[in-house]
N, C-alpha and C. Protein backbone atom coordinates (compact mmCIF):
# COMPACT_ATOMS: atom_id res chain seq x y z
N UNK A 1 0.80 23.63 32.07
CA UNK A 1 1.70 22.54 32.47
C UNK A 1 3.15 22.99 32.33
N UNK A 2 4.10 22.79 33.68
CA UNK A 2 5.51 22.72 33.37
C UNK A 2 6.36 22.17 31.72
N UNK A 3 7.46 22.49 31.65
CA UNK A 3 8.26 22.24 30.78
C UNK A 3 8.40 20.20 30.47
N UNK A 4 8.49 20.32 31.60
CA UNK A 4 8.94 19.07 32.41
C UNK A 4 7.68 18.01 32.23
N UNK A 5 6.52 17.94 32.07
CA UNK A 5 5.46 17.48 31.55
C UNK A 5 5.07 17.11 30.19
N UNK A 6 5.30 18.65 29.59
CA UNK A 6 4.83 18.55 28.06
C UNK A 6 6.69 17.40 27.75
N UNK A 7 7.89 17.91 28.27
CA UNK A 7 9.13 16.68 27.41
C UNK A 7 8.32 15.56 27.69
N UNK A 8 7.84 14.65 28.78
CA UNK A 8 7.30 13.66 29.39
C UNK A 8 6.51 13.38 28.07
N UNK A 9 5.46 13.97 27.94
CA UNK A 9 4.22 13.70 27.09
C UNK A 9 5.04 13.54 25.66
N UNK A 10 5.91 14.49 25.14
CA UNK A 10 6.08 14.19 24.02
C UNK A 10 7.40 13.01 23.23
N UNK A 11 8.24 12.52 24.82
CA UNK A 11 8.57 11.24 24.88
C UNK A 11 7.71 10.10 24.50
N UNK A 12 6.98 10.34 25.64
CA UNK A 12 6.15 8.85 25.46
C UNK A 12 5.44 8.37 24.31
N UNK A 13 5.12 9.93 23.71
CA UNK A 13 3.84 9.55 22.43
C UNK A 13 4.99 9.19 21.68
N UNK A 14 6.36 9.84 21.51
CA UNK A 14 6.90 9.31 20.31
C UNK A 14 6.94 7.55 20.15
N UNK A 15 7.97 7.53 21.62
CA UNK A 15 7.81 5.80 22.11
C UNK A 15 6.57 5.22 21.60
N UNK A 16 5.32 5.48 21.62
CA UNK A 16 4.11 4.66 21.72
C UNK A 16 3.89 4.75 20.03
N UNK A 17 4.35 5.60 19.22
CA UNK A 17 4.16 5.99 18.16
C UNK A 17 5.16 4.57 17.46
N UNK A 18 6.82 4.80 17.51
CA UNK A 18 7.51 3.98 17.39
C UNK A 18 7.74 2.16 17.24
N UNK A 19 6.78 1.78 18.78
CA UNK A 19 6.44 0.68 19.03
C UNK A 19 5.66 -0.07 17.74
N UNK A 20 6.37 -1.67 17.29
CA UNK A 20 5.85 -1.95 16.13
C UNK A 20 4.86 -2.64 16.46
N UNK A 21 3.45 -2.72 15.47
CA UNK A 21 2.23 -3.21 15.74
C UNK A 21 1.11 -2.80 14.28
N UNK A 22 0.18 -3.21 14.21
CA UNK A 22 -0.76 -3.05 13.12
C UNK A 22 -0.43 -1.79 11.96
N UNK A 23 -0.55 -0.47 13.22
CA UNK A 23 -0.33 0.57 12.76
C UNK A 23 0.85 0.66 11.57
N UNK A 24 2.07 0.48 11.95
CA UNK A 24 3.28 0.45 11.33
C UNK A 24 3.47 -0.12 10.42
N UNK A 25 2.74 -1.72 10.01
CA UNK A 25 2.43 -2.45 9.02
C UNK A 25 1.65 -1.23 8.23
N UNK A 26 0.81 -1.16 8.42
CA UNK A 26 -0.21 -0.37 7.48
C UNK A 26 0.33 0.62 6.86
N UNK A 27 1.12 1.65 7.54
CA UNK A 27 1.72 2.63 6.53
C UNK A 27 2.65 1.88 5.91
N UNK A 28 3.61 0.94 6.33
CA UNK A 28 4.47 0.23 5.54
C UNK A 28 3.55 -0.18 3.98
N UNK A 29 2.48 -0.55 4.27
CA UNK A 29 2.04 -1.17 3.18
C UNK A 29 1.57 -0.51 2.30
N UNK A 30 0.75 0.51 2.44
CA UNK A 30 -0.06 1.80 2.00
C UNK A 30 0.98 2.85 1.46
N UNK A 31 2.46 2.77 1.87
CA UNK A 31 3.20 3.20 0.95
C UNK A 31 4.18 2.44 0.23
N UNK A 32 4.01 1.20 -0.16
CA UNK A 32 4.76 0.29 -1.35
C UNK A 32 3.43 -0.03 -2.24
N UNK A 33 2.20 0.08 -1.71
CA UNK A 33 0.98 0.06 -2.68
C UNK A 33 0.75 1.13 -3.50
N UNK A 34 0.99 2.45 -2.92
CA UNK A 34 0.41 3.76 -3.23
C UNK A 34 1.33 4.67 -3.34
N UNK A 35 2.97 4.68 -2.83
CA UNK A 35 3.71 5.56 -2.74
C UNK A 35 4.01 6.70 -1.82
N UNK A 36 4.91 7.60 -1.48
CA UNK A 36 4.93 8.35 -1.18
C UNK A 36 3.66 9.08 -0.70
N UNK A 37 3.32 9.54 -0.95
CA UNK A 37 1.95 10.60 -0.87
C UNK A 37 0.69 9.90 -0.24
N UNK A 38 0.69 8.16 -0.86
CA UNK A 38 -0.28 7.59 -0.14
C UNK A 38 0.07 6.72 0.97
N UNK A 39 1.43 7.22 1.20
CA UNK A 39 1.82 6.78 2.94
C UNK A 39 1.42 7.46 3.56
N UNK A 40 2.03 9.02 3.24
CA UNK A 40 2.27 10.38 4.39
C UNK A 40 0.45 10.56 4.14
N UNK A 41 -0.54 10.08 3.62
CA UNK A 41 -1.92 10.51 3.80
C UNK A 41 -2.41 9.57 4.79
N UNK A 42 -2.03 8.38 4.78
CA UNK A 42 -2.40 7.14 5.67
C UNK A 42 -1.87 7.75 7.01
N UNK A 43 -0.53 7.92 7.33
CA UNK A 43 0.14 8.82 8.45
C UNK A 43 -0.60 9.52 9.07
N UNK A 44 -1.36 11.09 8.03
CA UNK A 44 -1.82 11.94 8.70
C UNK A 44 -3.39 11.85 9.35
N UNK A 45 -3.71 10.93 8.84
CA UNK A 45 -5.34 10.31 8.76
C UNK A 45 -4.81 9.38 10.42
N UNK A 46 -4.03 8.57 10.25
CA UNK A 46 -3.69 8.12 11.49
C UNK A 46 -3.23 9.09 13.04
N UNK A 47 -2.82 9.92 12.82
CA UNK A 47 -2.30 10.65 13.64
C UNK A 47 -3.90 11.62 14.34
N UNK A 48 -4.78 11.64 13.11
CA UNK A 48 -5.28 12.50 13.48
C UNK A 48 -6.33 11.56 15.01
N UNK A 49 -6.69 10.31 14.19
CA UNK A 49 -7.30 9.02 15.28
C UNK A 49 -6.54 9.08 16.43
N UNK A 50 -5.26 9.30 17.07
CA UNK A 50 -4.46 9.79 17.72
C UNK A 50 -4.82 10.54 19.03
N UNK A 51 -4.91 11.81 17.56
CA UNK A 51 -4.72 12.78 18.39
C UNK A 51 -6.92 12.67 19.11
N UNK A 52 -7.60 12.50 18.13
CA UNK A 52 -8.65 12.12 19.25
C UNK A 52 -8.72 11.34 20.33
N UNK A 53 -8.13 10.38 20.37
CA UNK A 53 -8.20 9.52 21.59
C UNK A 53 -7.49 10.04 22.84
N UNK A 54 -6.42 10.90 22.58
CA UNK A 54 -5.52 11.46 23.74
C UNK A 54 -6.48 12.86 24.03
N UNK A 55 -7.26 13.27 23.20
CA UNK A 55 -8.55 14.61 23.92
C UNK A 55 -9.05 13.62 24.85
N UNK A 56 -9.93 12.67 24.01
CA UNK A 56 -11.14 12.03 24.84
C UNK A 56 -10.50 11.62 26.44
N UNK A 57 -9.30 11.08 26.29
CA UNK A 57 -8.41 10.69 27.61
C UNK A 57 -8.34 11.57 28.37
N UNK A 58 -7.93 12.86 27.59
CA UNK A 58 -7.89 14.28 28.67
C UNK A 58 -8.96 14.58 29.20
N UNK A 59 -10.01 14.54 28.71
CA UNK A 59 -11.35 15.11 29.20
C UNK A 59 -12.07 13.79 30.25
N UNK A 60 -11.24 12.46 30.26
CA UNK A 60 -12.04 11.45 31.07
C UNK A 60 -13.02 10.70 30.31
N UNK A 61 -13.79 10.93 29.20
CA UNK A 61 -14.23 9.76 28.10
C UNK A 61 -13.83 8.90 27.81
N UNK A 62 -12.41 8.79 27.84
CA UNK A 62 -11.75 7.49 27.68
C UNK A 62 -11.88 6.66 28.33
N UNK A 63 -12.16 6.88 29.80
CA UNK A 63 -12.29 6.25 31.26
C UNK A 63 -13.42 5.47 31.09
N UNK A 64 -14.43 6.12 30.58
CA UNK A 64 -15.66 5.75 30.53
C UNK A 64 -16.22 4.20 29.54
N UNK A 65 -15.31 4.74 28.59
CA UNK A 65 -15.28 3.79 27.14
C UNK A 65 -14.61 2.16 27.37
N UNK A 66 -13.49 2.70 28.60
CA UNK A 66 -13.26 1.17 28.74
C UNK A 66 -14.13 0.60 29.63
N UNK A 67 -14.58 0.78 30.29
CA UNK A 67 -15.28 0.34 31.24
C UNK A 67 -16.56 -0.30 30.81
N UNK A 68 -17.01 -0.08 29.17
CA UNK A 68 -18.01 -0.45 28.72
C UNK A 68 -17.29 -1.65 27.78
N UNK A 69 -16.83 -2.51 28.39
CA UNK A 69 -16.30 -3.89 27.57
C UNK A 69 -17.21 -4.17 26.41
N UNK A 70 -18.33 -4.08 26.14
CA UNK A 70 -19.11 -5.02 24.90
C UNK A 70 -18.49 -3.80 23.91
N UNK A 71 -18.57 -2.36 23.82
CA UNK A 71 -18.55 -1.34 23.42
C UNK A 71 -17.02 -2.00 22.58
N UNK A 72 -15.83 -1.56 23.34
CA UNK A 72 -14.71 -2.24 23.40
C UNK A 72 -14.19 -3.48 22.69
N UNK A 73 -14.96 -4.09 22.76
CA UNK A 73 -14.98 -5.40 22.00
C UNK A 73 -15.06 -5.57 20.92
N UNK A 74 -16.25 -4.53 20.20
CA UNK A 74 -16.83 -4.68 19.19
C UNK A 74 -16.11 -3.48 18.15
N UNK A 75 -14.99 -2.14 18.91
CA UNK A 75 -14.53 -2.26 18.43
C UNK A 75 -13.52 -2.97 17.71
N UNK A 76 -12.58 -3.59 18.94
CA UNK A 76 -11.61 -4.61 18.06
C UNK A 76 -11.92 -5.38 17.03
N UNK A 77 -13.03 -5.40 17.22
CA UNK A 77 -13.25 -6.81 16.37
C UNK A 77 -13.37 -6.25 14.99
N UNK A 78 -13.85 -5.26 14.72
CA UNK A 78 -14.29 -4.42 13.54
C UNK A 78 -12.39 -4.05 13.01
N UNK A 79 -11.87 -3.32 14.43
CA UNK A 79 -10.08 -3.29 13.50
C UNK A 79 -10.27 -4.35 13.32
N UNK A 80 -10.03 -5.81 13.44
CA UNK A 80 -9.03 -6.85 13.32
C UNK A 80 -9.94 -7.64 11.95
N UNK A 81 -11.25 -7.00 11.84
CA UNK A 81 -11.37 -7.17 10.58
C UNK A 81 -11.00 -6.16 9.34
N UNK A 82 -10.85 -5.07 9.61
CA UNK A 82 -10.29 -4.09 9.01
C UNK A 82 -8.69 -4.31 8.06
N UNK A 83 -7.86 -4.83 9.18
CA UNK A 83 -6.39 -5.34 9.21
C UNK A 83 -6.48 -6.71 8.23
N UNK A 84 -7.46 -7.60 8.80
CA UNK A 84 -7.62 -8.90 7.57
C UNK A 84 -7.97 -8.49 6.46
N UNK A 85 -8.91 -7.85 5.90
CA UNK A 85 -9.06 -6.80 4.65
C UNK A 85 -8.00 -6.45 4.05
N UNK A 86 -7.21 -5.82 5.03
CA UNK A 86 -6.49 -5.10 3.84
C UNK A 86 -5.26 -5.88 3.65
N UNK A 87 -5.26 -7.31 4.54
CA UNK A 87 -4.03 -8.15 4.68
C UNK A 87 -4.18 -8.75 3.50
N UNK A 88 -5.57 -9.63 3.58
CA UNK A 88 -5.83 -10.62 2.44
C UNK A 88 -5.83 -9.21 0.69
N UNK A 89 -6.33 -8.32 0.83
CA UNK A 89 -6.34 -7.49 -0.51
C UNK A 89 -5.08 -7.50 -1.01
N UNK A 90 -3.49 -7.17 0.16
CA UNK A 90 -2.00 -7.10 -0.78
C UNK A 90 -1.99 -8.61 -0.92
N UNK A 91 -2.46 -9.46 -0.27
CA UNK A 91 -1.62 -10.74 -0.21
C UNK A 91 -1.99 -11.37 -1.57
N UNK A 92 -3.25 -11.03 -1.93
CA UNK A 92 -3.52 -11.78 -3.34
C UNK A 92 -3.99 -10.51 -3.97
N UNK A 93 -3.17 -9.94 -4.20
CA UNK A 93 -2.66 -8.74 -5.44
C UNK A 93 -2.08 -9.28 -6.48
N UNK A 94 -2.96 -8.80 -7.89
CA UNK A 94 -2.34 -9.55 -9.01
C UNK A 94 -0.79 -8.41 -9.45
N UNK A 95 -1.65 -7.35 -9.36
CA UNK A 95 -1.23 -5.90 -10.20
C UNK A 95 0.38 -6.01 -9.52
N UNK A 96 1.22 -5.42 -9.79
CA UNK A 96 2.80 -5.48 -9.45
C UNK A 96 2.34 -3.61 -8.43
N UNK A 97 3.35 -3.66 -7.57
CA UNK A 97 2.91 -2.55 -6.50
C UNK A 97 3.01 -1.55 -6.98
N UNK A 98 2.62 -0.08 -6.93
CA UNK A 98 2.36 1.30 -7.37
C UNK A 98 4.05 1.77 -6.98
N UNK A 99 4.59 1.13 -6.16
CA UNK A 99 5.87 1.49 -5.31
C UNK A 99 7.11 1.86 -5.81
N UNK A 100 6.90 0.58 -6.71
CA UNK A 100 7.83 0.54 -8.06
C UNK A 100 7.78 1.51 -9.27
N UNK A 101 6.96 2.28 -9.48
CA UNK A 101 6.69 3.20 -10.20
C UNK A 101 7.00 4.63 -9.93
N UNK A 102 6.96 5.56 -10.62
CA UNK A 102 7.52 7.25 -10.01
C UNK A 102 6.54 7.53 -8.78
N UNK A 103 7.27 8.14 -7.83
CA UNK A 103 6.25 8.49 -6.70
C UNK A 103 5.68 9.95 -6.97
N UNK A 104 5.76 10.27 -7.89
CA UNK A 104 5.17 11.34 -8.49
C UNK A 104 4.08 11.51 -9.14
N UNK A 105 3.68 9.78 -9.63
CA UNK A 105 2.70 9.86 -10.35
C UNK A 105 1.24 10.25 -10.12
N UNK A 106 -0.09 10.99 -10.56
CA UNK A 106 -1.06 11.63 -10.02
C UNK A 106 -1.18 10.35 -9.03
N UNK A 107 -2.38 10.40 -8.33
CA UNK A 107 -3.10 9.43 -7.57
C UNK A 107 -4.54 9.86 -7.46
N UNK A 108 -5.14 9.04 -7.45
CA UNK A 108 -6.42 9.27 -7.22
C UNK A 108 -7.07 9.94 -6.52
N UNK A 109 -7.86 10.95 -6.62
CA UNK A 109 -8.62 11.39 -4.66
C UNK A 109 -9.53 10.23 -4.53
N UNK A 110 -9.88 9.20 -4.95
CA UNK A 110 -10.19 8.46 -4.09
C UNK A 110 -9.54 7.26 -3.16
N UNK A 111 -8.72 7.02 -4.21
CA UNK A 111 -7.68 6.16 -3.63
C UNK A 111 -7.01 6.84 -2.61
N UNK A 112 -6.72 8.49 -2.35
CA UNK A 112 -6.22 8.60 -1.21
C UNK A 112 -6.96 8.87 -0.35
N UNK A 113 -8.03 8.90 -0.68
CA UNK A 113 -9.56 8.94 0.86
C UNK A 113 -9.13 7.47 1.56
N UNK A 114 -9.27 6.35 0.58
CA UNK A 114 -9.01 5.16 0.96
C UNK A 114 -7.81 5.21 2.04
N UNK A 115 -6.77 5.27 1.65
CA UNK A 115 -5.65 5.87 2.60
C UNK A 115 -6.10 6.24 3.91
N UNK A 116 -6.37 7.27 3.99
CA UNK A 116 -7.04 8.32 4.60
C UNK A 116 -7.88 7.18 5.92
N UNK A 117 -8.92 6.54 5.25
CA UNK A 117 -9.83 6.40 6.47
C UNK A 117 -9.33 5.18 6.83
N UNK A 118 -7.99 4.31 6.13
CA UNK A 118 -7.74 3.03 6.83
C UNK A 118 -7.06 3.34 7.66
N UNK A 119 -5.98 4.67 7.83
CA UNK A 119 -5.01 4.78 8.77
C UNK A 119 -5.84 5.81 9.70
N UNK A 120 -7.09 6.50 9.69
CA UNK A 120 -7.83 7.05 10.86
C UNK A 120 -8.37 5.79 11.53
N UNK A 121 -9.26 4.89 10.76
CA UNK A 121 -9.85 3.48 11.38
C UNK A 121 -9.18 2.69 12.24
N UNK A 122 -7.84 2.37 11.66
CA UNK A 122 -6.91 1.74 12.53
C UNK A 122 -6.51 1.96 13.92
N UNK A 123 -6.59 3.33 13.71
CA UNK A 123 -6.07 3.99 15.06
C UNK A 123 -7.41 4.23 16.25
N UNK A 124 -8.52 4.97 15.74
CA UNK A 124 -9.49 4.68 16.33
C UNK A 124 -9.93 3.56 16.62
N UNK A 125 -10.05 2.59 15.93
CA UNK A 125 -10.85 1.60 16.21
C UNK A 125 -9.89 -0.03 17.33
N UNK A 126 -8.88 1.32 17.65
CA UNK A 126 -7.73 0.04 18.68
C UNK A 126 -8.22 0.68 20.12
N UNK A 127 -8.60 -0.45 20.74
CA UNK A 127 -9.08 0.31 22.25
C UNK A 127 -7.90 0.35 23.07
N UNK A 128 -6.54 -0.49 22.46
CA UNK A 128 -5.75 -0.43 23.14
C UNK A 128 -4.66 1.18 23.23
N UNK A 129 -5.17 1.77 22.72
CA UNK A 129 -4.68 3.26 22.43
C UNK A 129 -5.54 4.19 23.96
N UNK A 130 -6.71 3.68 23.94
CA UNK A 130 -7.05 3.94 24.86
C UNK A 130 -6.58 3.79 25.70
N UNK A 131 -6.70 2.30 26.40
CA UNK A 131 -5.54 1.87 27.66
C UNK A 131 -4.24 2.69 27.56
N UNK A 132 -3.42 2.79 26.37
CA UNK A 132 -2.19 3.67 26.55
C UNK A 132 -2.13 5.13 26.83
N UNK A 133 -3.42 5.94 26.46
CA UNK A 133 -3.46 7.16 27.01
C UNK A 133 -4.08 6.97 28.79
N UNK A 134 -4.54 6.39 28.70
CA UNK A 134 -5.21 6.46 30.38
C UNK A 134 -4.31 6.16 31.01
N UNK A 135 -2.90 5.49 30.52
CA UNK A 135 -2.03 4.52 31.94
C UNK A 135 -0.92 6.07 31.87
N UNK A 136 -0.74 7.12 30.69
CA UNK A 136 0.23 8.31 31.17
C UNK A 136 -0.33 9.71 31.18
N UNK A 137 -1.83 9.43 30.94
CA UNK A 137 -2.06 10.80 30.84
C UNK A 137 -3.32 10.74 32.20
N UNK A 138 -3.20 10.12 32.95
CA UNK A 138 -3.11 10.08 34.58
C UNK A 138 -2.31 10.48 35.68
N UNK A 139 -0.98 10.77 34.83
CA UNK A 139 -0.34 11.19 35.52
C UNK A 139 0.30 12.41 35.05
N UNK A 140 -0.28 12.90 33.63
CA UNK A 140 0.17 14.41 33.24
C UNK A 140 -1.09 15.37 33.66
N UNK A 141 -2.55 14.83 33.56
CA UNK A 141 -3.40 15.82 33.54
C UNK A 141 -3.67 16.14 34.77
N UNK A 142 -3.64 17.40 35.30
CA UNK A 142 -3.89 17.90 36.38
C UNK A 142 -5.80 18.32 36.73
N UNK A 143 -5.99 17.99 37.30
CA UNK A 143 -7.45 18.16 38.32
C UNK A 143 -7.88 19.95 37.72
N UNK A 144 -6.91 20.70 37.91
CA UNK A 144 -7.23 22.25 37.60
C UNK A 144 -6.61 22.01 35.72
N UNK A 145 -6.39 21.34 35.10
CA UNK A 145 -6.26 21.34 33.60
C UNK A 145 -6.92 22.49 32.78
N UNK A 146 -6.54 23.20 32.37
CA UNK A 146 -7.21 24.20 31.45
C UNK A 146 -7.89 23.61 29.70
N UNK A 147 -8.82 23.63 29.06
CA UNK A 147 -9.58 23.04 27.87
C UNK A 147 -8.28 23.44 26.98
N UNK A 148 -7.53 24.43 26.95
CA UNK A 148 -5.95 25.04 26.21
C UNK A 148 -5.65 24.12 26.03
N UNK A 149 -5.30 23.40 27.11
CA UNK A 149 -3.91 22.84 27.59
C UNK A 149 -4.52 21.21 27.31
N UNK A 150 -5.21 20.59 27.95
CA UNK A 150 -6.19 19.58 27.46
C UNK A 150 -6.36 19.41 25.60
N UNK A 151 -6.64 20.21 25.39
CA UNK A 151 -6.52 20.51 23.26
C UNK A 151 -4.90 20.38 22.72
N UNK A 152 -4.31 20.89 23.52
CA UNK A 152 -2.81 21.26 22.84
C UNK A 152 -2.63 19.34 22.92
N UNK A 153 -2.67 18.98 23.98
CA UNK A 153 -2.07 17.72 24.41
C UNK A 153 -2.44 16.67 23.50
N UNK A 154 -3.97 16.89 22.76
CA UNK A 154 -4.24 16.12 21.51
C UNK A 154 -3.68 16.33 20.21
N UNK A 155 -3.58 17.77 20.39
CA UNK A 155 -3.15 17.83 18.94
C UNK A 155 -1.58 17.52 19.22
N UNK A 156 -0.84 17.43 20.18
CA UNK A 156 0.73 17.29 20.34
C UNK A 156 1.00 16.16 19.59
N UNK A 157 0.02 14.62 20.63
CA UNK A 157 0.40 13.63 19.95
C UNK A 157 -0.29 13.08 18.77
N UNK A 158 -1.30 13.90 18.05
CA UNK A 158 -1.79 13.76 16.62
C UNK A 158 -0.43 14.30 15.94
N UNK A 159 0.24 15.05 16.25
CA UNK A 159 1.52 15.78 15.47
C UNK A 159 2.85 14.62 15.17
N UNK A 160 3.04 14.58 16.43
CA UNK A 160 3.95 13.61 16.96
C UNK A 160 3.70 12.25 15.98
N UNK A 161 2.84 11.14 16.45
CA UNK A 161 1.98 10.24 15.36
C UNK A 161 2.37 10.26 14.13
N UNK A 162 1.72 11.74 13.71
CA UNK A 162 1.62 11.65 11.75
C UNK A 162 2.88 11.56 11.43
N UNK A 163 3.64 12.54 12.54
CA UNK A 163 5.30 13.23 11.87
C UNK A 163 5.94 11.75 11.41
N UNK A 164 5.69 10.80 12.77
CA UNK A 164 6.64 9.21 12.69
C UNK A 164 6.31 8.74 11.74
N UNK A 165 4.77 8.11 11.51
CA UNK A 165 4.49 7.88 10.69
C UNK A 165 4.96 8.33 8.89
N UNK A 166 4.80 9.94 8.80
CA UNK A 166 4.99 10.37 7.57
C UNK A 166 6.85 10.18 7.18
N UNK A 167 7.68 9.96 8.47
CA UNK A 167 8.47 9.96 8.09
C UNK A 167 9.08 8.45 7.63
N UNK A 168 8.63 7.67 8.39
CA UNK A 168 8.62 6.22 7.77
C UNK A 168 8.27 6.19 6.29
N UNK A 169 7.27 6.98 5.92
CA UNK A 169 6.83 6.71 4.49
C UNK A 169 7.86 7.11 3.56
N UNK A 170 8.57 8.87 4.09
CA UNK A 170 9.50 9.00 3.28
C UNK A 170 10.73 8.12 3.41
N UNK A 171 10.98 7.67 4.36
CA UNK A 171 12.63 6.60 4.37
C UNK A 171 12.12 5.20 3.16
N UNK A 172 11.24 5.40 3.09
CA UNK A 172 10.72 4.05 2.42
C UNK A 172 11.13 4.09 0.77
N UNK A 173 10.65 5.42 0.42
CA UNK A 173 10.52 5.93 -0.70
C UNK A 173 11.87 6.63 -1.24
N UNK A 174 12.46 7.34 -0.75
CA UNK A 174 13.33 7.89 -0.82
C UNK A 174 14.97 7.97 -0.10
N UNK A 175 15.00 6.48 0.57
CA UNK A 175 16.24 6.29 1.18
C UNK A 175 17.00 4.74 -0.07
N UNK A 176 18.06 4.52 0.12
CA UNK A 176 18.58 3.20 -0.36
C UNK A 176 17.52 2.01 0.23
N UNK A 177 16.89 2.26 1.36
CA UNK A 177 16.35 0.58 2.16
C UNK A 177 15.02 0.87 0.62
N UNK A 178 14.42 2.06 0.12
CA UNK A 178 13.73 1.74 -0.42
C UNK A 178 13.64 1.50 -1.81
N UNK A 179 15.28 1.95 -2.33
CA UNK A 179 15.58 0.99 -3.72
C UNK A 179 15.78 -0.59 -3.95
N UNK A 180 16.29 -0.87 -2.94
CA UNK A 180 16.50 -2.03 -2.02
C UNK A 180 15.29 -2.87 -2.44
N UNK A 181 14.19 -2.46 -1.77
CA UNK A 181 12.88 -3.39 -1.70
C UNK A 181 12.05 -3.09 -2.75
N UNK A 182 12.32 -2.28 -4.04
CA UNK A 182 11.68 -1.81 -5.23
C UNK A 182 11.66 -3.31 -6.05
N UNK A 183 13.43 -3.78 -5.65
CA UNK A 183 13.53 -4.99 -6.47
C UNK A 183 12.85 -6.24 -6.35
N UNK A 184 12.27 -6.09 -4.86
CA UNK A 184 11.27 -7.42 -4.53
C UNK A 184 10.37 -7.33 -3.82
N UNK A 185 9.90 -5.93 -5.02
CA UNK A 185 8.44 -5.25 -4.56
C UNK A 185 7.09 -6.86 -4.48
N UNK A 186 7.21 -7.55 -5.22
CA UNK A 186 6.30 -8.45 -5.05
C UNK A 186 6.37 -9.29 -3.94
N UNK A 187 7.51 -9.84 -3.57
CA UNK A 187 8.11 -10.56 -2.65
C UNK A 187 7.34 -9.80 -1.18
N UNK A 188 7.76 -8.63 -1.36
CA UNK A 188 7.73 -8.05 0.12
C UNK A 188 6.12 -7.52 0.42
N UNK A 189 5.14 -7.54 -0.97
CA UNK A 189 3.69 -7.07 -0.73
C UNK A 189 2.97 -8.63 -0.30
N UNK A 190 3.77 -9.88 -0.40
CA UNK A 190 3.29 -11.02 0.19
C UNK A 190 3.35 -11.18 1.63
N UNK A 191 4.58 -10.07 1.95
CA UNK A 191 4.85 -10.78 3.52
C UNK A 191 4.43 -9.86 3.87
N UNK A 192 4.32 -8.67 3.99
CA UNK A 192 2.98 -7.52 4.24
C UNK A 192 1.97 -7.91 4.41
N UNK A 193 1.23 -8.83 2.99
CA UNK A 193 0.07 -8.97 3.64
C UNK A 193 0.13 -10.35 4.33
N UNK A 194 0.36 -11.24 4.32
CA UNK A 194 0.59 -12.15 5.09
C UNK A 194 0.93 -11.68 6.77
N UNK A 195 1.80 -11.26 6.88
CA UNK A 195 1.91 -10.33 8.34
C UNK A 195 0.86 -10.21 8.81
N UNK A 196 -0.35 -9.00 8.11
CA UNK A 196 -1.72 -8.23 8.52
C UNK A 196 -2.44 -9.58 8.80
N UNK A 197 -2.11 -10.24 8.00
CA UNK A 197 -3.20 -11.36 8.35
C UNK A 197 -3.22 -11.88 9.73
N UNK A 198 -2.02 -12.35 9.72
CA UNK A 198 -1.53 -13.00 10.94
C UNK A 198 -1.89 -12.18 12.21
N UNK A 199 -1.39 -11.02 12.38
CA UNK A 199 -1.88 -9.90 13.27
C UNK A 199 -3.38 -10.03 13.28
N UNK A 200 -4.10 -10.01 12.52
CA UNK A 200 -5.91 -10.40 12.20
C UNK A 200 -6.27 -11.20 13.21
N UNK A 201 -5.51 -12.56 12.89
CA UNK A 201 -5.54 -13.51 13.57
C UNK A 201 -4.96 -13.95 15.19
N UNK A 202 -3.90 -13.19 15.72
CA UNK A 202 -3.45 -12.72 16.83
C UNK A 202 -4.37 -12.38 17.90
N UNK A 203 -5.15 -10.51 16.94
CA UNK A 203 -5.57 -10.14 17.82
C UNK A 203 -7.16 -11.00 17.93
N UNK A 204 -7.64 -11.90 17.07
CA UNK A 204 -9.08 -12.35 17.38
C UNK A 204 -8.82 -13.42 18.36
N UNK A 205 -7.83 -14.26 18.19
CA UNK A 205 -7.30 -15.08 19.71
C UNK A 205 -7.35 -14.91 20.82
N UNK A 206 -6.88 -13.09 20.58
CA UNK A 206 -6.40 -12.46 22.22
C UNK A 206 -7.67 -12.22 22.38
N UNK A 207 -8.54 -11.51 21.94
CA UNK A 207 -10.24 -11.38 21.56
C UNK A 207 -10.56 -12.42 23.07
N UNK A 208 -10.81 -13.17 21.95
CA UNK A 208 -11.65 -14.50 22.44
C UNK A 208 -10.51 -15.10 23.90
């Protein structure tokens, strides 16, 4: 692919990356719960859901997947219970947030698996990621596409993804906005989860 393609591609994923929605909540939250480390793991776990869906798109699986609506369906429904989970878990949190504490402190490997498979789940389990790779990568992938070039293009915007993502986690942690919100770390793990909820509830509307 031209020069002129891959800027295209790696515009848009940033844009689509950027755009606020479930995703963005979640690392927001996953790093005032967990910190540093258990943002940028949520990030990379997300990016990687990403970067699969923009292969499957390249190769035309994606095509296939929407077209099977019950399939489709049943994912959403599984995110938007996923998103209520983890809405209702901060919203009635007794414990005061991990956020507020050194972001240095060990963490669990399991607690960051946890991480890990809510921000891969999230991303996989949105069919609307799908729809967003099929409506531009229709018009990047070429008919003669090489499996190279098709691979690079997943892992571009799995890169792209985590990078936004991981870097949100660090502005969080390590900028003034996130001394800022240390002070009403409780305050702000209510409207977090309250948010997810609401989004829960959004997308089972749009659902139905």
């Amino acid at each position: 692919m031209s020069i002129d393609v891959w800027f295209q591609l790696v515009i848009i994923c940033l844009l689509g990356a950027m755009s606020p929605g479930p995703s963005l909540v979640l690392v927001v939250n996953n790093t005032f719960v967990g910190g540093k480390t258990y943002g940028i793991i949520t990030s990379l776990a997300h990016g990687l859901g990403i970067g699969i869906w923009a292969f499957l798109t390249a190769i035309g699986v994606s095509g296939l997947l929407v077209k099977e609506s019950n399939l489709l369906v049943s994912m959403q429904f599984i995110g938007l219970v996923l998103i209520a989970y983890i809405g209702f878990r901060t919203l009635f949190a007794n414990n005061e947030l991990l956020f507020s504490q050194s972001n240095t402190k060990a963490i669990a490997s399991r607690t960051l698996l946890r991480g890990a498979m809510e921000g891969f789940l999230i991303s996989i389990l949105n069919p609307k990621i799908a729809l967003f790779f099929l409506a531009i990568f229709s018009h990047l992938v070429q008919a003669d596409s090489k499996w190279a070039e098709i691979s690079l293009m997943g892992v571009a915007a799995a890169i792209i993804d985590a990078s936004w993502y991981a870097l949100v986690a660090i502005i969080l942690t390590e900028s003034n906005i996130g001394s800022i919100l240390k002070k009403r770390s409780k305050v702000v793990s209510k409207i977090i989860g309250a948010f997810l909820v609401f989004i829960s509830i959004y997308l089972f509307l749009e659902m139905i």
